[in-house]
N, C-alpha and C. Protein backbone atom coordinates (compact mmCIF):
# COMPACT_ATOMS: atom_id res chain seq x y z
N UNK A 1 18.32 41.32 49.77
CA UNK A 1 19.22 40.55 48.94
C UNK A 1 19.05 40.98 47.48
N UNK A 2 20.06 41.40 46.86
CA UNK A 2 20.18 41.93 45.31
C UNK A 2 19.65 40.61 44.53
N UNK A 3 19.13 40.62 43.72
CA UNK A 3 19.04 39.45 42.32
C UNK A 3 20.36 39.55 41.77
N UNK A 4 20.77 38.03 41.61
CA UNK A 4 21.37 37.67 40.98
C UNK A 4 21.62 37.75 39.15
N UNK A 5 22.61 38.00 38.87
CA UNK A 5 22.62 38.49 37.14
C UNK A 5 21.78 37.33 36.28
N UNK A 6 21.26 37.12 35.53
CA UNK A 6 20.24 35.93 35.25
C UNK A 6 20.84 35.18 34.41
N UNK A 7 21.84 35.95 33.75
CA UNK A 7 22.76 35.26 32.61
C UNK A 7 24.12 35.42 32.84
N UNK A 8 24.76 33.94 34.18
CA UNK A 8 25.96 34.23 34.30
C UNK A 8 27.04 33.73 33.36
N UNK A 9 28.18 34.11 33.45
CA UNK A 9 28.94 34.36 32.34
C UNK A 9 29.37 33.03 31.59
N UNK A 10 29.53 32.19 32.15
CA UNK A 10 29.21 30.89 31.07
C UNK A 10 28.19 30.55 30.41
N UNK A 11 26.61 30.93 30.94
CA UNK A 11 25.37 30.71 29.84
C UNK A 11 25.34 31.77 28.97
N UNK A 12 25.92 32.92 29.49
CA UNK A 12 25.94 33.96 28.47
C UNK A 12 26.58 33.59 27.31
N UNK A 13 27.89 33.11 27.47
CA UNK A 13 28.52 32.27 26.61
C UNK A 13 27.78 31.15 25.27
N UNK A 14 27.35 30.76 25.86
CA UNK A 14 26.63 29.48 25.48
C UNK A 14 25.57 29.98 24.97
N UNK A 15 24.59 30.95 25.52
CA UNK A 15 23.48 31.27 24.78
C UNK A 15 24.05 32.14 23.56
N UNK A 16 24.78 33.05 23.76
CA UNK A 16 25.51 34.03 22.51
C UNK A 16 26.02 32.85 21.48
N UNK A 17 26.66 31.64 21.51
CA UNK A 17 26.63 30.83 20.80
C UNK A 17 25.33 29.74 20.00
N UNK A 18 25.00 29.75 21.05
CA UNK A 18 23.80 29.42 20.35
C UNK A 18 22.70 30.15 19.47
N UNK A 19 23.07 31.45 19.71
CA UNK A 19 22.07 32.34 18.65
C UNK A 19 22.74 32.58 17.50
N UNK A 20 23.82 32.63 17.47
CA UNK A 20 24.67 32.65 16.42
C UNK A 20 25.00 31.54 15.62
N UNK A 21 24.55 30.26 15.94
CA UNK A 21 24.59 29.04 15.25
C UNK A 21 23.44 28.55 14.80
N UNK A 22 22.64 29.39 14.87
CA UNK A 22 20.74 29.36 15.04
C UNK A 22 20.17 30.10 13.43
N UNK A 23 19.87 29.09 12.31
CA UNK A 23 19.65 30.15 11.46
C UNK A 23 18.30 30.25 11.69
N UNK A 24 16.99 29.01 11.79
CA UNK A 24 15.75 29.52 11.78
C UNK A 24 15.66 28.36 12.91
N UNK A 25 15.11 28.81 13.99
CA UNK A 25 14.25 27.61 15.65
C UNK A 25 14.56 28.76 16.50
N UNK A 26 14.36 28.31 17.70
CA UNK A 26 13.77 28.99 19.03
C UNK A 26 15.06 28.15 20.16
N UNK A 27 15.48 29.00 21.60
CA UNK A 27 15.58 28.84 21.86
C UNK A 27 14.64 28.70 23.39
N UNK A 28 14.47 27.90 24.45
CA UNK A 28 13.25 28.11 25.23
C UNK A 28 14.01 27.81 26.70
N UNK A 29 13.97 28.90 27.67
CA UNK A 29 14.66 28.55 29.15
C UNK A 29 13.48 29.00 29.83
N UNK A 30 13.81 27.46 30.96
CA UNK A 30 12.74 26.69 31.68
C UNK A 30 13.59 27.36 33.05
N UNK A 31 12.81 28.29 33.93
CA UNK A 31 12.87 29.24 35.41
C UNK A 31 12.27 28.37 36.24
N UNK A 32 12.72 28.13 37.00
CA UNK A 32 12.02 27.49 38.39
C UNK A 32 12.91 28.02 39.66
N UNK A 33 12.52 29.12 40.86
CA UNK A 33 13.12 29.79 42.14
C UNK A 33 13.76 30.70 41.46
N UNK A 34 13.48 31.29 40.29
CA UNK A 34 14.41 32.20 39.57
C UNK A 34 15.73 31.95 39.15
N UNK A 35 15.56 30.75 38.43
CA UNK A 35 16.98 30.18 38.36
C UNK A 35 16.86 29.25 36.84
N UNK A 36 17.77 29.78 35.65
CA UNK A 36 17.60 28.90 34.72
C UNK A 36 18.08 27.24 34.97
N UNK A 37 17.01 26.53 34.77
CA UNK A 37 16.96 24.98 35.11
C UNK A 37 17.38 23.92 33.75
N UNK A 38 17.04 24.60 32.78
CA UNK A 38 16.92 24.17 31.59
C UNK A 38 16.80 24.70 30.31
N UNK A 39 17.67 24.34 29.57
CA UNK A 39 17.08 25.54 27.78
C UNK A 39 17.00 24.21 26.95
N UNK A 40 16.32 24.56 25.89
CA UNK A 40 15.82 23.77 24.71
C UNK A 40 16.05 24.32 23.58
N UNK A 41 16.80 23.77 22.89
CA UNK A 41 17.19 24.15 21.94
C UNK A 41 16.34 24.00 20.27
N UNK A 42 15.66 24.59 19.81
CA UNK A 42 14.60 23.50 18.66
C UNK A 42 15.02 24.82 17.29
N UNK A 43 15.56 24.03 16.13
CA UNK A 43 15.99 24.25 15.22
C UNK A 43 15.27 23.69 13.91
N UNK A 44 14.89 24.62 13.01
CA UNK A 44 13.90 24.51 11.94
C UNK A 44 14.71 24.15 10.45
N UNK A 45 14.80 23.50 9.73
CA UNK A 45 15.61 23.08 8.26
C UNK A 45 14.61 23.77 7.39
N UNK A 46 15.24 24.53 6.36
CA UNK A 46 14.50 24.37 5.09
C UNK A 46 15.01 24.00 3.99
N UNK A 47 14.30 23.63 3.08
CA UNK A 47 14.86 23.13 1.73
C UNK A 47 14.45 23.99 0.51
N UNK A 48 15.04 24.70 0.12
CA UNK A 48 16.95 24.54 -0.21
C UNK A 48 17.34 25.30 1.13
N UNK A 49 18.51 24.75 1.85
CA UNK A 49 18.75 25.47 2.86
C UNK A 49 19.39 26.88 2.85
N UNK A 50 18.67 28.08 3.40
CA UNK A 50 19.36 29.00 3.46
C UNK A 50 20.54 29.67 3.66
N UNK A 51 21.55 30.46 3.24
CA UNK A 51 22.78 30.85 3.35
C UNK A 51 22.86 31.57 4.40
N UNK A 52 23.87 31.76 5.52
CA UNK A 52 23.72 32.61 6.89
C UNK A 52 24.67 33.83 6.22
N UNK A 53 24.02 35.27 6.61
CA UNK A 53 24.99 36.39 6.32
C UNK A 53 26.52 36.90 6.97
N UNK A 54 27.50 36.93 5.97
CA UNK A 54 28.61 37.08 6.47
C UNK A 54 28.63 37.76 7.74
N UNK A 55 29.79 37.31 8.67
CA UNK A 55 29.35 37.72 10.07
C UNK A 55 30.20 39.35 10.02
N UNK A 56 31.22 39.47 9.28
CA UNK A 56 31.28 41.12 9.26
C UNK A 56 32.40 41.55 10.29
N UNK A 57 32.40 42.66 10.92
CA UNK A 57 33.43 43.21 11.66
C UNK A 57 33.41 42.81 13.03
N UNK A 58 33.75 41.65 13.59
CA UNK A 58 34.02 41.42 14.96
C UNK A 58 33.60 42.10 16.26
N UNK A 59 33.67 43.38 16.21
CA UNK A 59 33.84 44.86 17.44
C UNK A 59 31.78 44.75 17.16
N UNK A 60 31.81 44.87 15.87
CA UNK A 60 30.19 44.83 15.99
C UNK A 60 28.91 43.59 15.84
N UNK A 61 29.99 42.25 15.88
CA UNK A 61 29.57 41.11 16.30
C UNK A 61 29.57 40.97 17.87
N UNK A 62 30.85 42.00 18.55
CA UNK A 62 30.74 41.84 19.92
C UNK A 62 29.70 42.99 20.61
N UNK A 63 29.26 43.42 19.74
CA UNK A 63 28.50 45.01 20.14
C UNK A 63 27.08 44.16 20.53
N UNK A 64 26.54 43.24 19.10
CA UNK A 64 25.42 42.62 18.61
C UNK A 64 25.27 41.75 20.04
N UNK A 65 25.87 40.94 20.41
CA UNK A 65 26.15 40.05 21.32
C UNK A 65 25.94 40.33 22.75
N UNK A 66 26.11 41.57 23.03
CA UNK A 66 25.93 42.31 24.04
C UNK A 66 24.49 42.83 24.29
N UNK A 67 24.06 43.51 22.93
CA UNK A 67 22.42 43.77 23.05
C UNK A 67 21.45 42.52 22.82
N UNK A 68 21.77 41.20 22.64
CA UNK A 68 21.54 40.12 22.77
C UNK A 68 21.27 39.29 23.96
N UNK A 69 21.92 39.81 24.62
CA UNK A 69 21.70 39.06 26.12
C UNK A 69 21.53 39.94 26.99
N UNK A 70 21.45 41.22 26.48
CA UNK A 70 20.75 42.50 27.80
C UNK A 70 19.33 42.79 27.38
N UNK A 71 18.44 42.13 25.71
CA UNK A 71 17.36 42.02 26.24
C UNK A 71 16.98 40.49 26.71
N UNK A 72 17.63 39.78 27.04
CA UNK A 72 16.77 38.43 27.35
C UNK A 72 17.34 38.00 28.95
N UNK A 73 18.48 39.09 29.16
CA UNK A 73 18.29 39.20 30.74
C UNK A 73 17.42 39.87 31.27
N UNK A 74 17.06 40.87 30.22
CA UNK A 74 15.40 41.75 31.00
C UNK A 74 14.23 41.03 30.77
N UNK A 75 14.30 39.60 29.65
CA UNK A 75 12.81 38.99 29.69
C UNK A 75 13.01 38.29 31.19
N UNK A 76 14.31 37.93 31.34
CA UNK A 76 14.13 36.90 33.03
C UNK A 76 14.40 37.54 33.84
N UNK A 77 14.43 38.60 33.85
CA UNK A 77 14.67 39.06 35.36
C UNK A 77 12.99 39.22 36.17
N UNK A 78 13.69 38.71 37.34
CA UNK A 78 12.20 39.14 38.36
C UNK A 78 11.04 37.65 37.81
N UNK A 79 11.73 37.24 36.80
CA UNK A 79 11.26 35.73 36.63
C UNK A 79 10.98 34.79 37.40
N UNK A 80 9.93 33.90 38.31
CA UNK A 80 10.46 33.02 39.63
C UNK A 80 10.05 31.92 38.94
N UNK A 81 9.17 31.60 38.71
CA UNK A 81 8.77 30.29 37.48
C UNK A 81 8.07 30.45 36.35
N UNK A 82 8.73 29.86 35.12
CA UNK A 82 7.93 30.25 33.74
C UNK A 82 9.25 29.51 33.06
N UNK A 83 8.88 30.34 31.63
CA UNK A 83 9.52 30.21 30.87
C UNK A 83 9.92 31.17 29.59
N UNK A 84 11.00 31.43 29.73
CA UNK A 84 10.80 32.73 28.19
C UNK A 84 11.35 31.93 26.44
N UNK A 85 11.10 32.16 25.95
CA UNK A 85 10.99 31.89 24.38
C UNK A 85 11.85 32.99 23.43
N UNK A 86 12.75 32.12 22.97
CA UNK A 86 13.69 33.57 21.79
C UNK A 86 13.78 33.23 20.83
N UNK A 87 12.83 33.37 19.86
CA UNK A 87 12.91 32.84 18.49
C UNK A 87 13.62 34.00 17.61
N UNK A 88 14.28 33.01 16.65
CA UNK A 88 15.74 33.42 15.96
C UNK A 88 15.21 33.40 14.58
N UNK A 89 16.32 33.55 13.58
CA UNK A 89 15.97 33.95 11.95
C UNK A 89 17.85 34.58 11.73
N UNK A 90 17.92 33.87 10.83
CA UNK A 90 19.65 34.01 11.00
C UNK A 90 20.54 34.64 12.03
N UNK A 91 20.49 33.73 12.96
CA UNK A 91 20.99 34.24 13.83
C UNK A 91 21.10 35.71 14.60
N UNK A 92 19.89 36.06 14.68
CA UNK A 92 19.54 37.07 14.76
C UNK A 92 18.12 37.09 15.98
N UNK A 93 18.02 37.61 16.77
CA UNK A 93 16.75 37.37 17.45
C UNK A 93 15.58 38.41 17.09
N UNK A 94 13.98 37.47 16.99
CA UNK A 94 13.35 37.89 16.42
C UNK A 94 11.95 39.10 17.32
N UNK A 95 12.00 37.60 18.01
CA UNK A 95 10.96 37.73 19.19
C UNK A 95 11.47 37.21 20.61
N UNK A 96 11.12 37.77 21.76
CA UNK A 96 10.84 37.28 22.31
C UNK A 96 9.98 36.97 23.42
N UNK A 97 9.01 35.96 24.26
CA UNK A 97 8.12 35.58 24.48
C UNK A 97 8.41 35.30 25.96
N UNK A 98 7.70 36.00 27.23
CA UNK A 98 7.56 35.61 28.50
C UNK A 98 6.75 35.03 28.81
N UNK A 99 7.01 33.90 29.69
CA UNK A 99 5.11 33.13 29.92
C UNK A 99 5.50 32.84 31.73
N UNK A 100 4.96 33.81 32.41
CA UNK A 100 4.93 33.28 34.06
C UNK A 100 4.13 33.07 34.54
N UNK A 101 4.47 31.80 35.20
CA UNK A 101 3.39 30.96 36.07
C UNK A 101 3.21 31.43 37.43
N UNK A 102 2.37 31.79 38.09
CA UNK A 102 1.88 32.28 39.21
C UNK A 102 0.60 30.85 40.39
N UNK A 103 1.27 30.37 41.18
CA UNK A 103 0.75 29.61 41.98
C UNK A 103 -0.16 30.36 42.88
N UNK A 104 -1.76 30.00 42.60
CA UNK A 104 -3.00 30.92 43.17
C UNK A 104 -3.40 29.87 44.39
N UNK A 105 -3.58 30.33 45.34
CA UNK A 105 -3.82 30.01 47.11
C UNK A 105 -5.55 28.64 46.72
N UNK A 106 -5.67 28.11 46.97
CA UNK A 106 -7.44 27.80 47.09
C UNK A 106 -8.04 28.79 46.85
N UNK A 107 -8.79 28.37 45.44
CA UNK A 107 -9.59 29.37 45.45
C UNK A 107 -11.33 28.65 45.42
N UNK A 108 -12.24 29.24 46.07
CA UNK A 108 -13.84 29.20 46.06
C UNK A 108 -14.43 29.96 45.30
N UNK A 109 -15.33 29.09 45.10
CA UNK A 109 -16.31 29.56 43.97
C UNK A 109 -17.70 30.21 45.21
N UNK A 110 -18.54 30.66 44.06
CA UNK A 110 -19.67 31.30 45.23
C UNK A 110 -20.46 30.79 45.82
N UNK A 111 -20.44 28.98 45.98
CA UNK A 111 -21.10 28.22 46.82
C UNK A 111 -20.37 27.81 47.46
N UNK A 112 -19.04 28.31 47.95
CA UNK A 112 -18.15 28.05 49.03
C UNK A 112 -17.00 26.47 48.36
N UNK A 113 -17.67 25.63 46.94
CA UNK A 113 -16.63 25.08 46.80
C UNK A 113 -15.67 25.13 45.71
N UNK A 114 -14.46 24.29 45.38
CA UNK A 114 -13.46 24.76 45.03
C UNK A 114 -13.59 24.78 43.51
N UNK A 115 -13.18 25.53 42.81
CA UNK A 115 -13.13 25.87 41.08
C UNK A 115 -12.21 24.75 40.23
């Protein structure tokens, strides 16, 4: 069975909007069966608030937009539970952060009980 695209075309939507409305916070999507369950949206103020840079020629707002969500479909892909992290800075992505959780069988310690 192929994997499924990780960012189908309505969150793509929605996340490309949301980075673009994002001058300084993080966005954070919560994977559970390889499947986004949840995003969090957390947005930072400063004072004096910063000015966002003119957005410019369209063709290369749609260019930007595109390499935007082809790396944060490669932070989730092959993802089964975790969470990845995309922290922003005028709308712009800065970082981003994989954290996968891996469920370990019983494990023993060297007197046979459990850790």
């Amino acid at each position: 069975m192929q994997d499924p695209h990780p960012l189908a075309n309505e969150v793509g939507l929605t996340v490309t909007r949301l980075i673009e409305d994002t001058v300084f916070g993080s966005l954070v999507f919560i994977v559970q069966d390889s499947r986004i369950v949840q995003l969090e949206r957390n947005e930072k103020y400063q004072f004096p608030a910063p000015r966002k840079s003119p957005a410019g020629d369209p063709n290369r707002a749609a260019t930007n937009s595109k390499g935007k969500l082809s790396a944060l479909a490669a932070a989730l892909k092959g993802l089964q539970f975790g969470q990845v992290v995309v922290k922003l800075q005028d709308g712009r992505i800065v970082q981003i952060d994989r954290t996968e959780k891996r469920r370990v069988p019983d494990l023993t310690g060297v007197s046979g009980d459990g850790i």
